[in-house]
N, C-alpha and C. Protein backbone atom coordinates (compact mmCIF):
# COMPACT_ATOMS: atom_id res chain seq x y z
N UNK A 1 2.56 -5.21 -7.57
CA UNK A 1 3.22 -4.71 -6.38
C UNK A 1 2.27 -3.76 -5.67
N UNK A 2 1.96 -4.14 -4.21
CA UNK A 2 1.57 -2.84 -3.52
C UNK A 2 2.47 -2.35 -2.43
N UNK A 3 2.45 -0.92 -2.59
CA UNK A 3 3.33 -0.47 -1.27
C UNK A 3 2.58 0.63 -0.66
N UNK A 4 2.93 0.42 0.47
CA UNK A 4 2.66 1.78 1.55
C UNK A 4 3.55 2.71 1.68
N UNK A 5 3.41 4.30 1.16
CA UNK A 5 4.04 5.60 1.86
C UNK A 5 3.58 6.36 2.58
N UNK A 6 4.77 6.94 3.59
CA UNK A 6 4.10 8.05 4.44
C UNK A 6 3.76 9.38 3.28
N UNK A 7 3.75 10.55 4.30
CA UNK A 7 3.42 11.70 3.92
C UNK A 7 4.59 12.31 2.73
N UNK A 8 6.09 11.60 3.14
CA UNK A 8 7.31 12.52 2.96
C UNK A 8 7.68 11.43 1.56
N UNK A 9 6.88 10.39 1.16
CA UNK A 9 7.14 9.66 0.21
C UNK A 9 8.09 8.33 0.13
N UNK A 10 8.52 8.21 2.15
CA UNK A 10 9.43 7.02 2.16
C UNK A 10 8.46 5.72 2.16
N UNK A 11 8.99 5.01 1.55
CA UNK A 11 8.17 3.88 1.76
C UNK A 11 8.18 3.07 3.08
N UNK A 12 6.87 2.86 3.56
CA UNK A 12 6.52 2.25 5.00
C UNK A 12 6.89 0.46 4.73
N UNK A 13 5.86 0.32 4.01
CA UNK A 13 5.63 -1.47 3.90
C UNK A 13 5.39 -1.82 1.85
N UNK A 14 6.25 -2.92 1.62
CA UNK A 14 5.51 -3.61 0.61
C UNK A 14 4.80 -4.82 0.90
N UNK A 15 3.56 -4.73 0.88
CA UNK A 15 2.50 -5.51 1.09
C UNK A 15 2.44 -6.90 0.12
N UNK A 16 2.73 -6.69 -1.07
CA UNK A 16 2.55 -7.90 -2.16
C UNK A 16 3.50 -7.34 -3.17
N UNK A 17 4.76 -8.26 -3.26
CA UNK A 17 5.64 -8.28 -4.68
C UNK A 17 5.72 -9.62 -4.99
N UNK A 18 4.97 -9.82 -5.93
CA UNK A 18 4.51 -10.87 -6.38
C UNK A 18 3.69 -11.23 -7.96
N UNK A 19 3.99 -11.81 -8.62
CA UNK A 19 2.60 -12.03 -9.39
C UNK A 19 1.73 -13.13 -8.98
N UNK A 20 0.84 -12.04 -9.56
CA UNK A 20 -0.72 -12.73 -8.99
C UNK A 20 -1.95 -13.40 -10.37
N UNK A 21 -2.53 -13.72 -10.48
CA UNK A 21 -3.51 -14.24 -11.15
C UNK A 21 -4.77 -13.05 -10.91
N UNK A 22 -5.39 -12.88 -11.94
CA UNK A 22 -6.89 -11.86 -12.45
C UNK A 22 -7.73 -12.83 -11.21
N UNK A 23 -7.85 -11.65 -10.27
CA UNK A 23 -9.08 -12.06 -9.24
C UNK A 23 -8.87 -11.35 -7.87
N UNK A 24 -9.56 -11.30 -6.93
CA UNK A 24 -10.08 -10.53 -5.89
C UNK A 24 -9.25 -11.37 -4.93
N UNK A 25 -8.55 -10.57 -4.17
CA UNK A 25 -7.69 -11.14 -3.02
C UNK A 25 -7.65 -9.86 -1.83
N UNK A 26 -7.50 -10.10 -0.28
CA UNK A 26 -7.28 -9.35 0.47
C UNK A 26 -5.83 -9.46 1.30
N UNK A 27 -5.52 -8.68 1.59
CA UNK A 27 -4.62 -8.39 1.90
C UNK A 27 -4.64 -7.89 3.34
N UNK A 28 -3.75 -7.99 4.69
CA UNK A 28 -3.58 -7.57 5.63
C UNK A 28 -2.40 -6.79 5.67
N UNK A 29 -2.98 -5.74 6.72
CA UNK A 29 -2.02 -4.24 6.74
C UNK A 29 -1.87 -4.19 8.01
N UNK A 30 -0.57 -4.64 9.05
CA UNK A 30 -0.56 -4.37 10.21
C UNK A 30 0.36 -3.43 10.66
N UNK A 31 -0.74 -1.80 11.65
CA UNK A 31 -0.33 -0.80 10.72
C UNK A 31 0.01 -0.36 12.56
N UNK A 32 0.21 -1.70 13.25
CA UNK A 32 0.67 -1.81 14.92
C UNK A 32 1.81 -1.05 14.92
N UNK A 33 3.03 -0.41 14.04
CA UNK A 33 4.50 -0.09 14.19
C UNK A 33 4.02 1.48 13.86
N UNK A 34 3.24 2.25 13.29
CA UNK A 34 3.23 3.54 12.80
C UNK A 34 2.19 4.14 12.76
N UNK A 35 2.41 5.39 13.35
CA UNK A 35 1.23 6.60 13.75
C UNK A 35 -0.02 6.94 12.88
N UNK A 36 -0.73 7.22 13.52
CA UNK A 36 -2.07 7.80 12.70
C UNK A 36 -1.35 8.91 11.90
N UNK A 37 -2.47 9.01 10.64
CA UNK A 37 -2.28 9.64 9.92
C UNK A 37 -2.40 9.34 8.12
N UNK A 38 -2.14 10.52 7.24
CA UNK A 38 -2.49 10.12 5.55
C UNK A 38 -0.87 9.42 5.17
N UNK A 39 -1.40 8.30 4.94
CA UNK A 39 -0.22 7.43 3.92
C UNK A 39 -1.09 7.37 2.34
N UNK A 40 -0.23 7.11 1.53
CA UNK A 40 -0.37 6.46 0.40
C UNK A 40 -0.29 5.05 0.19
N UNK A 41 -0.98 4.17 -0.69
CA UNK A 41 -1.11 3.25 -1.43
C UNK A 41 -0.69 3.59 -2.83
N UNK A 42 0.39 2.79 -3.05
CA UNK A 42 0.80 2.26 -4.38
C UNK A 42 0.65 1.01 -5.30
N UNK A 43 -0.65 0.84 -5.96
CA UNK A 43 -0.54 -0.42 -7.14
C UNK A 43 0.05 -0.64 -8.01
N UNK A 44 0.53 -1.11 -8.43
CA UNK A 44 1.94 -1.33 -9.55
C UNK A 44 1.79 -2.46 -10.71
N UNK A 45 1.51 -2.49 -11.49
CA UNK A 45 1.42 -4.00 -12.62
C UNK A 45 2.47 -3.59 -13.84
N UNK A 46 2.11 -4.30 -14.57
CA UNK A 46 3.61 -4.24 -15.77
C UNK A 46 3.13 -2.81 -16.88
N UNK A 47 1.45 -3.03 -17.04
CA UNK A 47 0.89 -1.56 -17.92
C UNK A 47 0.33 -0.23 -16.77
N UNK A 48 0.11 -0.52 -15.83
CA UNK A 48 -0.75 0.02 -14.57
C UNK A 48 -0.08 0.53 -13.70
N UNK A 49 -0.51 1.64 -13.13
CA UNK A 49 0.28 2.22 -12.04
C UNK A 49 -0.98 3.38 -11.27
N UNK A 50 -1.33 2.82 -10.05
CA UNK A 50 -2.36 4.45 -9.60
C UNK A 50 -1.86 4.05 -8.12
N UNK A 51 -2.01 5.68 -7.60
CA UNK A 51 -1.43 5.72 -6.46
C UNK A 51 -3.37 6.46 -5.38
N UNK A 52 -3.42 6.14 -4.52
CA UNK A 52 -4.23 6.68 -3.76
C UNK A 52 -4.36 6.96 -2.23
N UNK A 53 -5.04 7.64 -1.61
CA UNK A 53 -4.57 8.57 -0.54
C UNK A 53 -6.00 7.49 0.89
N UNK A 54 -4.91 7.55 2.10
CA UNK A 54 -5.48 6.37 2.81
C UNK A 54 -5.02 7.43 4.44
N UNK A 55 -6.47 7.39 4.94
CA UNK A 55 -6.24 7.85 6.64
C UNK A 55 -6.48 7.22 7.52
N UNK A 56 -4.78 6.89 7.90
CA UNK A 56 -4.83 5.93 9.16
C UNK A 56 -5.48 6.18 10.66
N UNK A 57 -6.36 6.17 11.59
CA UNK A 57 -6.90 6.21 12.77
C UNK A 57 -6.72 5.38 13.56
N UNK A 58 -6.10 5.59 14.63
CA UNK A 58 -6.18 4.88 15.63
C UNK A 58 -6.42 4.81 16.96
């Protein structure tokens, strides 16, 4: 699972809920509906979990 949060921790977008197969994939973020600024990224797997910090510009 990946998801997008704002600042306040609501979630914006889930990008991929899904399982996936071991390998390199991209993903599109169309980020046309919501303001500049720091959101979070959330990765999610069944043992795995890291969250990291993303600045939107526009």
């Amino acid at each position: 699972m990946l998801t997008v949060f704002d600042m306040n921790g609501r979630e914006v977008e889930t990008l991929v809920n899904d399982f996936q197969n071991a390998g390199y994939y991209n993903i599109s973020f169309n980020s046309k509906n919501i303001s500049s600024g720091v959101y979070f990224y959330k990765l999610t797997t069944n043992d795995f979990s890291d969250t990291k910090r993303m600045i939107l510009i526009k």
